[in-house]
Protein backbone atom coordinates (compact mmCIF):
# COMPACT_ATOMS: atom_id res chain seq x y z
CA UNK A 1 146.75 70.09 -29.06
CA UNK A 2 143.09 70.16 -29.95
CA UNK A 3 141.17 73.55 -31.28
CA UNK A 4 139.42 73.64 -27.82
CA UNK A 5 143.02 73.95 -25.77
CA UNK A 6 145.40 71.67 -23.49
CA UNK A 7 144.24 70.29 -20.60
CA UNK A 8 146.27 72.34 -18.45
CA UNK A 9 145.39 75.56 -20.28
CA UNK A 10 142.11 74.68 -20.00
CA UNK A 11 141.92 74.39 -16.47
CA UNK A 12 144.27 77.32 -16.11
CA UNK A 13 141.61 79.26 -17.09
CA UNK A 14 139.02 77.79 -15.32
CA UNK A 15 141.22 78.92 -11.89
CA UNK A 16 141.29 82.27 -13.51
CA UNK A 17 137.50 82.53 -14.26
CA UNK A 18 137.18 80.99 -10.61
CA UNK A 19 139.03 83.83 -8.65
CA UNK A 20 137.51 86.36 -10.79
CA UNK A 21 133.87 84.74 -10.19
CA UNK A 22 134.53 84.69 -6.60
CA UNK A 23 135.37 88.58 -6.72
CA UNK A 24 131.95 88.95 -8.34
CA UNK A 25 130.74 86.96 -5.38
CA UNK A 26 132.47 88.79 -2.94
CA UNK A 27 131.35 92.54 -4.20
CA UNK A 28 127.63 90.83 -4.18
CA UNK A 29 127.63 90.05 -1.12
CA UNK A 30 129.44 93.06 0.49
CA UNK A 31 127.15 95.69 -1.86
CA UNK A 32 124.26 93.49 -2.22
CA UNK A 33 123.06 90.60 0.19
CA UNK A 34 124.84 91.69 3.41
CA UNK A 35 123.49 95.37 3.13
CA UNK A 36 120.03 93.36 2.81
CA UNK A 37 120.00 90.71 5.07
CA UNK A 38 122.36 92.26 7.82
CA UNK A 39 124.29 89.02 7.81
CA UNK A 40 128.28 89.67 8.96
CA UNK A 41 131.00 88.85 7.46
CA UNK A 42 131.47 84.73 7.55
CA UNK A 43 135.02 83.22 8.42
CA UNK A 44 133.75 79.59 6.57
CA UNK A 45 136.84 79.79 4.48
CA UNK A 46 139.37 80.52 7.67
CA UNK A 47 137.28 77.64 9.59
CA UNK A 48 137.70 75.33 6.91
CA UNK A 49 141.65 76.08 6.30
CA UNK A 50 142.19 75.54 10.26
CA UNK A 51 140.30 72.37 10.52
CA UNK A 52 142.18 70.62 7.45
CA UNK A 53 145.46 72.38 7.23
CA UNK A 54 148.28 72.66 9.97
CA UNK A 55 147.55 76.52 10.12
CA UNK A 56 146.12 78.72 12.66
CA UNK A 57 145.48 82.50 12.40
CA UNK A 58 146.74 83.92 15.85
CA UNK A 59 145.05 87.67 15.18
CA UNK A 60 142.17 88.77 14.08
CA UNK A 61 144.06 90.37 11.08
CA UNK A 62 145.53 86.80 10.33
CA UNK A 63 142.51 84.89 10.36
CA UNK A 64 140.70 88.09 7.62
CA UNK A 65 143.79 86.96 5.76
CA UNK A 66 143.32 83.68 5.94
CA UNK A 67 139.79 83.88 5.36
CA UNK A 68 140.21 85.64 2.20
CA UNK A 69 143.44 83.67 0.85
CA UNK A 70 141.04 80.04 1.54
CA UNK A 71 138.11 82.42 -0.07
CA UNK A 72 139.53 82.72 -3.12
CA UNK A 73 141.31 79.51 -3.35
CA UNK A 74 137.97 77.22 -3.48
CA UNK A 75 136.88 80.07 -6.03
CA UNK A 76 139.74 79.12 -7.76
CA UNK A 77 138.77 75.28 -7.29
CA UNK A 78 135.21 76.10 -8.43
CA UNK A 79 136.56 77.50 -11.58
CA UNK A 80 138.78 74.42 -12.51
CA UNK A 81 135.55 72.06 -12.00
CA UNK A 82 133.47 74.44 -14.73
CA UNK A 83 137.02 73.48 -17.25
CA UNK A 84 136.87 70.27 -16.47
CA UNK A 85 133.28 70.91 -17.73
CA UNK A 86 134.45 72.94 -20.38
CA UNK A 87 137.15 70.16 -21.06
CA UNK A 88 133.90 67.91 -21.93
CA UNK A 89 132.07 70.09 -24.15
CA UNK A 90 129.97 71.75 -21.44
CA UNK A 91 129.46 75.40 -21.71
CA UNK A 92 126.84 78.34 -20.86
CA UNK A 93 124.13 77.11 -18.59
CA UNK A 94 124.16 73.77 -18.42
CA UNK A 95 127.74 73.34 -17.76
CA UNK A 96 127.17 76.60 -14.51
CA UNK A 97 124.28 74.22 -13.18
CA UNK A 98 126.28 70.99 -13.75
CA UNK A 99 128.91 72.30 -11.44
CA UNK A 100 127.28 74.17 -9.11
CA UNK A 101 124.67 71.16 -8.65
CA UNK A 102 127.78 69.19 -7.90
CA UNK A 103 130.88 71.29 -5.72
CA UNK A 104 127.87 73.28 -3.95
CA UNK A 105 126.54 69.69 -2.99
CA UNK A 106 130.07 68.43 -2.27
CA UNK A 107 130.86 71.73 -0.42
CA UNK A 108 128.24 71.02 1.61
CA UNK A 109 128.61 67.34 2.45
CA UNK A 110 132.45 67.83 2.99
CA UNK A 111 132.00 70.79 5.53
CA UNK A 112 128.91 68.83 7.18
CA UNK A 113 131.30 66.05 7.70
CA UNK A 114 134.08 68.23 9.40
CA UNK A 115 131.25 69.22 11.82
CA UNK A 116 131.60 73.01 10.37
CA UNK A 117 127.81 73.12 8.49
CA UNK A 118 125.23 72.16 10.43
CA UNK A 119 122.63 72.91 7.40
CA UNK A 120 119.60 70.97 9.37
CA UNK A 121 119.93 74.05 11.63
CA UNK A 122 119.72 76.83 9.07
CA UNK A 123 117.17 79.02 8.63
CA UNK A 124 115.46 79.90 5.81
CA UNK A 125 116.94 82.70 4.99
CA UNK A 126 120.61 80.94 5.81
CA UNK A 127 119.75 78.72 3.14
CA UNK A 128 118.72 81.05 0.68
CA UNK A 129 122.23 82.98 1.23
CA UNK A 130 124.59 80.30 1.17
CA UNK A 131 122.86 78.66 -2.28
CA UNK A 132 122.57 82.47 -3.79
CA UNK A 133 126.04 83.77 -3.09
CA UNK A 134 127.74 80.39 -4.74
CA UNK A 135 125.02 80.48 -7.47
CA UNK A 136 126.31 83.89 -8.34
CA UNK A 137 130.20 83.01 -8.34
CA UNK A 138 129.12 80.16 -10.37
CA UNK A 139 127.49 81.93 -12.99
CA UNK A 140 129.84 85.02 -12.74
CA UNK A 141 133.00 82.29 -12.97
CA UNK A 142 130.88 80.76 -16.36
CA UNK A 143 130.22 83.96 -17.76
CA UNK A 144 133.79 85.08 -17.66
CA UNK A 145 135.08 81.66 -19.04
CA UNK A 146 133.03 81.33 -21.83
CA UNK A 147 132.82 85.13 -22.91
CA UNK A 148 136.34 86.16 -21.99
CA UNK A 149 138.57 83.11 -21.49
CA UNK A 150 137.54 79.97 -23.46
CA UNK A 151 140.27 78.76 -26.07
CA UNK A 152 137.40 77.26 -28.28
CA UNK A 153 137.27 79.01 -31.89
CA UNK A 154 134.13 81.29 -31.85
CA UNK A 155 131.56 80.65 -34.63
């Protein structure tokens, strides 16, 4: 094992950092951006679980469930991308920009393709919401990686 941590501890963390980040997310957008904008509460996750897995929520308390549980699970996918950065020396900035420039662009593309983003219809403001929100789980999930989580000897 190398001094910056296996591969699957590595990426272990990264989940971790990744659910955590996406709990920043969430309490920024529940305290911050939806108190601003008025926007509701999205079901984008529970959408995207129905479309792709054999699942449907039958109640409205099954698909806030649902929405949540797929929520947190591409946080947690977000977070292993930024090891798999980490993995190849990224850290700090550049590796937050690296992936956010490319799940948030894959995020997009993939959910355009299923027909569930239709981003030539946003509005401004839609825009600036959707790239905000994941900018801040991105940098919340790097923050807590690097500061809190990364295996790499401090200097």
């Amino acid at each position: 094992m190398s001094h910056r941590g296996s591969t699957k501890s590595v990426l272990s963390r990264g989940v971790v950092a990744g659910v955590l980040g996406t709990g920043v997310m969430t309490a920024f957008q529940k305290l911050v951006e939806m108190p601003i904008t008025g926007r509701g509460t999205s079901y984008a996750p529970a959408d995207l679980a129905e479309t792709v897995l054999p699942i449907r929520a039958e109640t409205p308390e099954a698909r806030r469930r649902l929405n949540y549980a797929t929520h947190f699970a591409l946080g947690a996918m977000w977070g292993a991308a930024y090891g798999v950065a980490a993995l190849n020396g990224l850290r700090g900035q550049r590796a937050v920009n690296t992936v956010f420039g490319v799940v948030y662009t894959g995020d997009v593309l993939f959910n355009t393709a299923l027909g569930l983003y239709q981003p030539t219809k946003w509005s401004t403001q839609d825009v600036v919401v959707d790239v905000l929100d994941k900018y801040v789980q991105a940098q919340a999930t790097g923050v807590i990686f690097d500061r809190f989580l990364d295996p790499s000897p401090r200097s």
